[in-house]
C-alpha atoms as a PDB file:
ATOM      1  CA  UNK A   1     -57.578  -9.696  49.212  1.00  0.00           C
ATOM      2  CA  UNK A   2     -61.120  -8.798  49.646  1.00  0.00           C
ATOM      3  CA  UNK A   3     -63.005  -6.478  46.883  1.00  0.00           C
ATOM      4  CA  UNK A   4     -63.536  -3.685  49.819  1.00  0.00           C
ATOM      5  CA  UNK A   5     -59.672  -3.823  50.541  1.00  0.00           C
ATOM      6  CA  UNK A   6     -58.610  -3.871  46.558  1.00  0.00           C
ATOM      7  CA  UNK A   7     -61.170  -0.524  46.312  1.00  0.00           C
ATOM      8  CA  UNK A   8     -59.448   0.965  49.282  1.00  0.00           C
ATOM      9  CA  UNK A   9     -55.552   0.274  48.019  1.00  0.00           C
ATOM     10  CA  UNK A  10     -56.650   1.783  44.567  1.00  0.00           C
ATOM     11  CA  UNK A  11     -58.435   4.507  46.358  1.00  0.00           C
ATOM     12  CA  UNK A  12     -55.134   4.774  48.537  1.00  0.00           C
ATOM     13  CA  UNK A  13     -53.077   4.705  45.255  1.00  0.00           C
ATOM     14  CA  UNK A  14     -54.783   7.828  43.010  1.00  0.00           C
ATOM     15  CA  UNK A  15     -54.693   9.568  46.627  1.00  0.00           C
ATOM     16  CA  UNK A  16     -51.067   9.581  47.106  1.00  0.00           C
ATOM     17  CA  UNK A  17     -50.374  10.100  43.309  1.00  0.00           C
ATOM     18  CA  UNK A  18     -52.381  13.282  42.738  1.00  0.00           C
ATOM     19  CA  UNK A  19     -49.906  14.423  45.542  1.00  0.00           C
ATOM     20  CA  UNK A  20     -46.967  14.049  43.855  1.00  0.00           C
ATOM     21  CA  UNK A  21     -45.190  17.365  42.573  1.00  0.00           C
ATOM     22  CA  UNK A  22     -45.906  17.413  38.681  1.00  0.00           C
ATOM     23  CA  UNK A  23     -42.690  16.501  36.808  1.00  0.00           C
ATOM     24  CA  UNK A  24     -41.184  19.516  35.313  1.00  0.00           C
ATOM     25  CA  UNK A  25     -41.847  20.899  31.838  1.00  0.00           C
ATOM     26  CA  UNK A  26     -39.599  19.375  29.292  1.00  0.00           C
ATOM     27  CA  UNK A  27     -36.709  22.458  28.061  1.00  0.00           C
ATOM     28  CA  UNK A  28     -37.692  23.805  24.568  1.00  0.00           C
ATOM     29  CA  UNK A  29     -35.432  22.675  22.307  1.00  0.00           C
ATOM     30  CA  UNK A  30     -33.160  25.428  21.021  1.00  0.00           C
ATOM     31  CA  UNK A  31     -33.968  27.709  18.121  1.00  0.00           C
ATOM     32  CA  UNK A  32     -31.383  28.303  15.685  1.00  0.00           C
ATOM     33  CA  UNK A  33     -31.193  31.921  14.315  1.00  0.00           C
ATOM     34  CA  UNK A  34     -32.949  32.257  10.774  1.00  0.00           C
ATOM     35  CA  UNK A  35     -31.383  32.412   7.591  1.00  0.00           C
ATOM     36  CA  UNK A  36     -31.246  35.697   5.717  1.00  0.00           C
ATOM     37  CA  UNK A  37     -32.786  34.635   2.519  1.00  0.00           C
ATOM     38  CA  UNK A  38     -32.547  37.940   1.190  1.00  0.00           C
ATOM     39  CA  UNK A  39     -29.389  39.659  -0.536  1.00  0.00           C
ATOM     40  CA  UNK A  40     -27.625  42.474   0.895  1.00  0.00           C
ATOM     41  CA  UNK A  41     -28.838  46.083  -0.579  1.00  0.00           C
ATOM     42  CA  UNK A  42     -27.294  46.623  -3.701  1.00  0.00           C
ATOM     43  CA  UNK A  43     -24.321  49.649  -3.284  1.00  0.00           C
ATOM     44  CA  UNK A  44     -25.305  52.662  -4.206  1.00  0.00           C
ATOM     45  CA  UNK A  45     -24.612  53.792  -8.255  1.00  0.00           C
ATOM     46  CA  UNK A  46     -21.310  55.520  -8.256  1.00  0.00           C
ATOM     47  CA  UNK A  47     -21.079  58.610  -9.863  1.00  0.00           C
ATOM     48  CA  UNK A  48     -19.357  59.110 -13.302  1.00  0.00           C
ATOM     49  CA  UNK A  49     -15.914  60.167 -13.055  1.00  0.00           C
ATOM     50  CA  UNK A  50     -15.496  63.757 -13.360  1.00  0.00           C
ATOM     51  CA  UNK A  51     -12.832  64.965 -15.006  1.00  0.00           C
ATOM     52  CA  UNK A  52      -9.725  67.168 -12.839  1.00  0.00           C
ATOM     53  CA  UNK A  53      -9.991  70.318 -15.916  1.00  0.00           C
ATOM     54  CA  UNK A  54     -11.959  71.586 -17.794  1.00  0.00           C
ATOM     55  CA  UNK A  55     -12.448  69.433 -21.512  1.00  0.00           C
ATOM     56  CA  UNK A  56     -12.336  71.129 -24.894  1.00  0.00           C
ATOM     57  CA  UNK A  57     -14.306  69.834 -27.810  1.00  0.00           C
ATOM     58  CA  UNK A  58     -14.005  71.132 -31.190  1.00  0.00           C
ATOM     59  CA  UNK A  59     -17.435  70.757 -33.353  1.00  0.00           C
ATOM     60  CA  UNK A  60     -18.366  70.052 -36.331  1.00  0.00           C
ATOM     61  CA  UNK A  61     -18.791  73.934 -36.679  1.00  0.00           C
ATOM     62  CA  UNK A  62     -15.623  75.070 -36.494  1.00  0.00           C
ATOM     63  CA  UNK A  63     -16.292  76.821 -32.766  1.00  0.00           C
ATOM     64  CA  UNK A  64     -14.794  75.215 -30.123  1.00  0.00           C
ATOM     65  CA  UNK A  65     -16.957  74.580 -26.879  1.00  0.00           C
ATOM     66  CA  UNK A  66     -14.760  74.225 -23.342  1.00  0.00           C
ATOM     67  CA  UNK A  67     -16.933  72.353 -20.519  1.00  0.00           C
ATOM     68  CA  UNK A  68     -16.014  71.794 -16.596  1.00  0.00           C
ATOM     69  CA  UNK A  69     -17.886  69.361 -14.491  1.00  0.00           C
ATOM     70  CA  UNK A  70     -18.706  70.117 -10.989  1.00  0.00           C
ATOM     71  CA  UNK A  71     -20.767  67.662  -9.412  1.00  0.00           C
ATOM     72  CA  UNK A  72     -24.567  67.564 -11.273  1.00  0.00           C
ATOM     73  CA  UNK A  73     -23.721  70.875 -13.214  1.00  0.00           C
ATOM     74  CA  UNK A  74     -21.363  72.133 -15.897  1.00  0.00           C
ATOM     75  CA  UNK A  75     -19.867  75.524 -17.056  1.00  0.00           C
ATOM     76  CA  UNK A  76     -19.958  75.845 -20.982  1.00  0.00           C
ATOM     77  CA  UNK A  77     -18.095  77.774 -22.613  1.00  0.00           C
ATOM     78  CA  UNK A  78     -19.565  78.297 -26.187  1.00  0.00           C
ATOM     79  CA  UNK A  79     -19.414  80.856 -29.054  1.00  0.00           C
ATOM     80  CA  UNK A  80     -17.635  83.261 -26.630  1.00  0.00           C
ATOM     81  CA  UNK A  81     -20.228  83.186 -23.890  1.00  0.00           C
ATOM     82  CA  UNK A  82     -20.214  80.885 -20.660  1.00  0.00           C
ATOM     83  CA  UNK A  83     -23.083  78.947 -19.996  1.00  0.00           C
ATOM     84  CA  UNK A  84     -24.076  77.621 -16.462  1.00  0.00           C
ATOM     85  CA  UNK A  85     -25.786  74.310 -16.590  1.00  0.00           C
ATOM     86  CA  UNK A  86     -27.563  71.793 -14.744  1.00  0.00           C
ATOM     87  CA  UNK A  87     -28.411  68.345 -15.787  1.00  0.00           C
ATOM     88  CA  UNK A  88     -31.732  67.209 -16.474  1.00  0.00           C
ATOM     89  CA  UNK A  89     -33.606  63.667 -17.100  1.00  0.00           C
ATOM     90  CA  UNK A  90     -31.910  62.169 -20.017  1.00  0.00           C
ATOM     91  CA  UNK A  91     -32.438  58.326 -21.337  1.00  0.00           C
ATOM     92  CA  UNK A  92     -29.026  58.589 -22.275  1.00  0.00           C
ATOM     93  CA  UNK A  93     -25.632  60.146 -21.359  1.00  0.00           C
ATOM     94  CA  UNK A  94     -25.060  63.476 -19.724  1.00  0.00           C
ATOM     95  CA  UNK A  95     -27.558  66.009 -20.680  1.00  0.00           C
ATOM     96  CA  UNK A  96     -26.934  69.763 -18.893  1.00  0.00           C
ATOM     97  CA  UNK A  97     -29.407  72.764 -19.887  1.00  0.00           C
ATOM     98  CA  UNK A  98     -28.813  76.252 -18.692  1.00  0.00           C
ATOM     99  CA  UNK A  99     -28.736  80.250 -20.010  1.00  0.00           C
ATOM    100  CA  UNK A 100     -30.593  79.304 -23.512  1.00  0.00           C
ATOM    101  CA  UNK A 101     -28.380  75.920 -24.653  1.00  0.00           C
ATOM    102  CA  UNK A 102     -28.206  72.698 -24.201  1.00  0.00           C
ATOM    103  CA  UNK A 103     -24.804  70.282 -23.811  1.00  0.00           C
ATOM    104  CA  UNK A 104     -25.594  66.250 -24.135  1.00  0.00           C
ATOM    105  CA  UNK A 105     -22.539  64.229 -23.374  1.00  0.00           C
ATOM    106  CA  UNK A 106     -22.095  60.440 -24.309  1.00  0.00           C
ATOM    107  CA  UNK A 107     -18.584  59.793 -22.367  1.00  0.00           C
ATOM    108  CA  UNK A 108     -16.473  62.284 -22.108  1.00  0.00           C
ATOM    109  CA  UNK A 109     -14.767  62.276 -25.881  1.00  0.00           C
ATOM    110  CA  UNK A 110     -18.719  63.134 -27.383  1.00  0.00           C
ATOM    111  CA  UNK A 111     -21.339  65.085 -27.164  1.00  0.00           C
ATOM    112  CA  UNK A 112     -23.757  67.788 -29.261  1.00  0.00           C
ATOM    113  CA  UNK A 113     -24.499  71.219 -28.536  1.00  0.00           C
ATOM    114  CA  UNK A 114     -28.077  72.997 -29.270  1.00  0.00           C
ATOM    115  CA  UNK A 115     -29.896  76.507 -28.290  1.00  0.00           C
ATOM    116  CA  UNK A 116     -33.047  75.977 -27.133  1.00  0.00           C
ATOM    117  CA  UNK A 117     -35.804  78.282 -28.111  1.00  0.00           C
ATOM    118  CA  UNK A 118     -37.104  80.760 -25.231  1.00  0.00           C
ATOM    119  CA  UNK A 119     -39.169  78.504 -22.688  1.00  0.00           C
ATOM    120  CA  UNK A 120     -38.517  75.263 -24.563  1.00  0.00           C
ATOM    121  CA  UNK A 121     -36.418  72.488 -23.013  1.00  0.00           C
ATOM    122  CA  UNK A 122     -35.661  70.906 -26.316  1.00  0.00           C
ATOM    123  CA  UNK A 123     -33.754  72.071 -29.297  1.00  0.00           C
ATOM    124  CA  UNK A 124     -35.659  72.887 -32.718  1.00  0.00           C
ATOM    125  CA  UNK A 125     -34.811  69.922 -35.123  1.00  0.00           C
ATOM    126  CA  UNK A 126     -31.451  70.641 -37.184  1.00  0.00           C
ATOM    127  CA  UNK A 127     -29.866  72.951 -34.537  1.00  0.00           C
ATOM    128  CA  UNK A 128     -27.775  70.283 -33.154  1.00  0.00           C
ATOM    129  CA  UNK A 129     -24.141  70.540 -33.603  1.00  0.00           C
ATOM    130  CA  UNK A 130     -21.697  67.581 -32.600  1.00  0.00           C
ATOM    131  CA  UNK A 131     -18.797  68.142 -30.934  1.00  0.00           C
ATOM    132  CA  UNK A 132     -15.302  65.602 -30.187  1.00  0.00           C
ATOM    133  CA  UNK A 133     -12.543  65.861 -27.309  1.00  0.00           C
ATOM    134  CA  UNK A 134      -9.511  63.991 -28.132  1.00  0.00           C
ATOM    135  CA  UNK A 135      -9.655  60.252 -26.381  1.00  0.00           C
ATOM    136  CA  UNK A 136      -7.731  59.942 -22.860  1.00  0.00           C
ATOM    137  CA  UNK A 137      -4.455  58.678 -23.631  1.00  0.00           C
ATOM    138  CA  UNK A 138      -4.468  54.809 -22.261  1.00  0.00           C
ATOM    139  CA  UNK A 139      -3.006  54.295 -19.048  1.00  0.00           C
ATOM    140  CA  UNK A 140      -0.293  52.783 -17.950  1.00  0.00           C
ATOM    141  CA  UNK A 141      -0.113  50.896 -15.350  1.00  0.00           C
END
Protein backbone atom coordinates (compact mmCIF):
# COMPACT_ATOMS: atom_id res chain seq x y z
CA UNK A 1 0.00 0.00 0.00
CA UNK A 2 1.10 3.36 -1.00
CA UNK A 3 2.06 6.14 1.82
CA UNK A 4 -1.03 8.41 0.41
CA UNK A 5 -3.41 5.31 0.86
CA UNK A 6 -1.85 4.25 4.53
CA UNK A 7 -2.53 8.31 5.47
CA UNK A 8 -6.01 8.01 4.11
CA UNK A 9 -6.99 4.45 6.01
CA UNK A 10 -5.57 6.08 9.29
CA UNK A 11 -7.33 9.24 8.45
CA UNK A 12 -10.44 6.91 7.69
CA UNK A 13 -9.78 5.08 11.04
CA UNK A 14 -9.71 8.23 13.83
CA UNK A 15 -12.81 9.40 11.56
CA UNK A 16 -15.03 6.58 12.21
CA UNK A 17 -13.75 6.16 15.86
CA UNK A 18 -14.44 9.67 17.17
CA UNK A 19 -18.01 8.55 16.02
CA UNK A 20 -18.46 5.92 18.14
CA UNK A 21 -20.92 6.49 21.21
CA UNK A 22 -18.51 6.90 24.33
CA UNK A 23 -18.67 3.71 26.45
CA UNK A 24 -20.67 4.30 29.49
CA UNK A 25 -19.38 5.50 32.86
CA UNK A 26 -18.26 2.67 35.00
CA UNK A 27 -21.19 2.22 38.25
CA UNK A 28 -19.70 3.65 41.52
CA UNK A 29 -18.99 1.06 43.60
CA UNK A 30 -21.34 0.90 46.57
CA UNK A 31 -20.87 2.79 49.80
CA UNK A 32 -21.37 1.00 52.88
CA UNK A 33 -23.12 3.00 55.70
CA UNK A 34 -20.52 4.42 58.34
CA UNK A 35 -19.79 3.12 61.56
CA UNK A 36 -21.03 4.94 64.65
CA UNK A 37 -17.81 5.35 66.44
CA UNK A 38 -19.40 7.12 69.10
CA UNK A 39 -21.33 5.60 72.24
CA UNK A 40 -24.88 6.00 72.79
CA UNK A 41 -25.81 9.10 75.28
CA UNK A 42 -25.35 8.06 78.62
CA UNK A 43 -29.16 7.59 80.47
CA UNK A 44 -30.12 10.17 82.30
CA UNK A 45 -29.09 10.12 86.44
CA UNK A 46 -32.01 8.57 88.16
CA UNK A 47 -33.31 10.20 90.96
CA UNK A 48 -32.76 8.99 94.60
CA UNK A 49 -35.44 6.93 95.86
CA UNK A 50 -37.86 8.79 97.83
CA UNK A 51 -39.22 7.35 100.54
CA UNK A 52 -43.49 6.35 100.58
CA UNK A 53 -43.79 8.34 104.51
CA UNK A 54 -42.56 10.58 106.09
CA UNK A 55 -38.92 9.46 108.14
CA UNK A 56 -38.31 10.25 111.80
CA UNK A 57 -34.86 10.87 113.12
CA UNK A 58 -34.09 11.26 116.65
CA UNK A 59 -30.85 13.63 117.32
CA UNK A 60 -28.31 13.79 119.26
CA UNK A 61 -30.44 16.49 121.15
CA UNK A 62 -32.99 14.70 122.42
CA UNK A 63 -35.74 16.48 119.84
CA UNK A 64 -36.90 14.44 117.32
CA UNK A 65 -37.02 15.91 113.66
CA UNK A 66 -39.85 14.14 111.14
CA UNK A 67 -38.93 14.84 107.29
CA UNK A 68 -41.13 13.96 103.98
CA UNK A 69 -39.64 14.05 100.57
CA UNK A 70 -41.54 15.33 97.70
CA UNK A 71 -39.65 15.53 94.67
CA UNK A 72 -36.54 18.37 95.10
CA UNK A 73 -38.15 19.64 98.46
CA UNK A 74 -38.83 18.42 101.98
CA UNK A 75 -41.25 19.26 104.90
CA UNK A 76 -39.34 19.34 108.34
CA UNK A 77 -40.75 18.98 111.12
CA UNK A 78 -38.41 20.28 113.96
CA UNK A 79 -38.66 21.59 117.56
CA UNK A 80 -42.47 21.78 117.09
CA UNK A 81 -42.46 23.91 113.98
CA UNK A 82 -42.67 22.65 110.22
CA UNK A 83 -40.20 23.76 107.97
CA UNK A 84 -40.66 23.90 104.09
CA UNK A 85 -37.50 23.21 102.24
CA UNK A 86 -35.86 23.16 99.04
CA UNK A 87 -32.59 21.67 98.15
CA UNK A 88 -29.69 23.56 97.27
CA UNK A 89 -26.03 22.83 95.68
CA UNK A 90 -24.42 20.44 97.99
CA UNK A 91 -20.93 18.43 97.25
CA UNK A 92 -22.45 15.86 99.16
CA UNK A 93 -25.79 14.18 100.06
CA UNK A 94 -29.14 15.85 100.32
CA UNK A 95 -28.94 19.32 101.52
CA UNK A 96 -32.68 21.22 101.85
CA UNK A 97 -32.78 24.96 103.30
CA UNK A 98 -36.02 26.69 104.00
CA UNK A 99 -37.98 29.01 106.91
CA UNK A 100 -34.51 29.73 108.92
CA UNK A 101 -32.89 25.85 109.03
CA UNK A 102 -31.12 23.76 107.28
CA UNK A 103 -31.58 19.62 106.87
CA UNK A 104 -28.34 17.76 105.13
CA UNK A 105 -29.07 14.14 104.48
CA UNK A 106 -26.34 11.43 103.73
CA UNK A 107 -28.84 8.36 102.82
CA UNK A 108 -31.75 8.23 104.31
CA UNK A 109 -30.68 6.70 108.01
CA UNK A 110 -28.31 10.27 108.51
CA UNK A 111 -28.28 13.54 108.42
CA UNK A 112 -27.64 17.00 110.69
CA UNK A 113 -29.87 19.72 111.38
CA UNK A 114 -28.71 23.60 111.74
CA UNK A 115 -30.54 27.23 111.94
CA UNK A 116 -29.10 29.45 109.80
CA UNK A 117 -28.60 32.99 110.85
CA UNK A 118 -31.04 35.67 109.12
CA UNK A 119 -29.78 36.04 105.37
CA UNK A 120 -27.02 33.45 105.71
CA UNK A 121 -27.16 30.17 103.78
CA UNK A 122 -24.79 28.44 106.10
CA UNK A 123 -25.01 27.51 109.70
CA UNK A 124 -22.71 29.34 112.41
CA UNK A 125 -19.96 26.74 113.39
CA UNK A 126 -21.16 24.43 116.43
CA UNK A 127 -24.93 24.73 115.67
CA UNK A 128 -25.04 21.51 113.93
CA UNK A 129 -26.94 18.78 115.48
CA UNK A 130 -26.86 15.09 114.03
CA UNK A 131 -29.67 13.22 113.71
CA UNK A 132 -30.29 8.95 112.97
CA UNK A 133 -33.48 7.07 111.45
CA UNK A 134 -33.46 3.49 112.21
CA UNK A 135 -31.86 1.40 109.03
CA UNK A 136 -34.55 -0.14 106.46
CA UNK A 137 -35.09 -3.53 107.51
CA UNK A 138 -33.27 -5.83 104.64
CA UNK A 139 -35.42 -7.14 102.11
CA UNK A 140 -36.48 -10.15 101.30
CA UNK A 141 -36.71 -11.33 98.31
Amino acid sequence: MAPSQRLIVLAAAATLAACQPAAAPAEPAPVEAPVATTSPPAPAPTPAPTPAGPVTYTCDNGKTLVATYTGENASVVYDGKTHAMTTVISADGARYQGDGLQWWTKGMTEGMVAPLPPGETDPAPGTEVACRAPAAPASTA
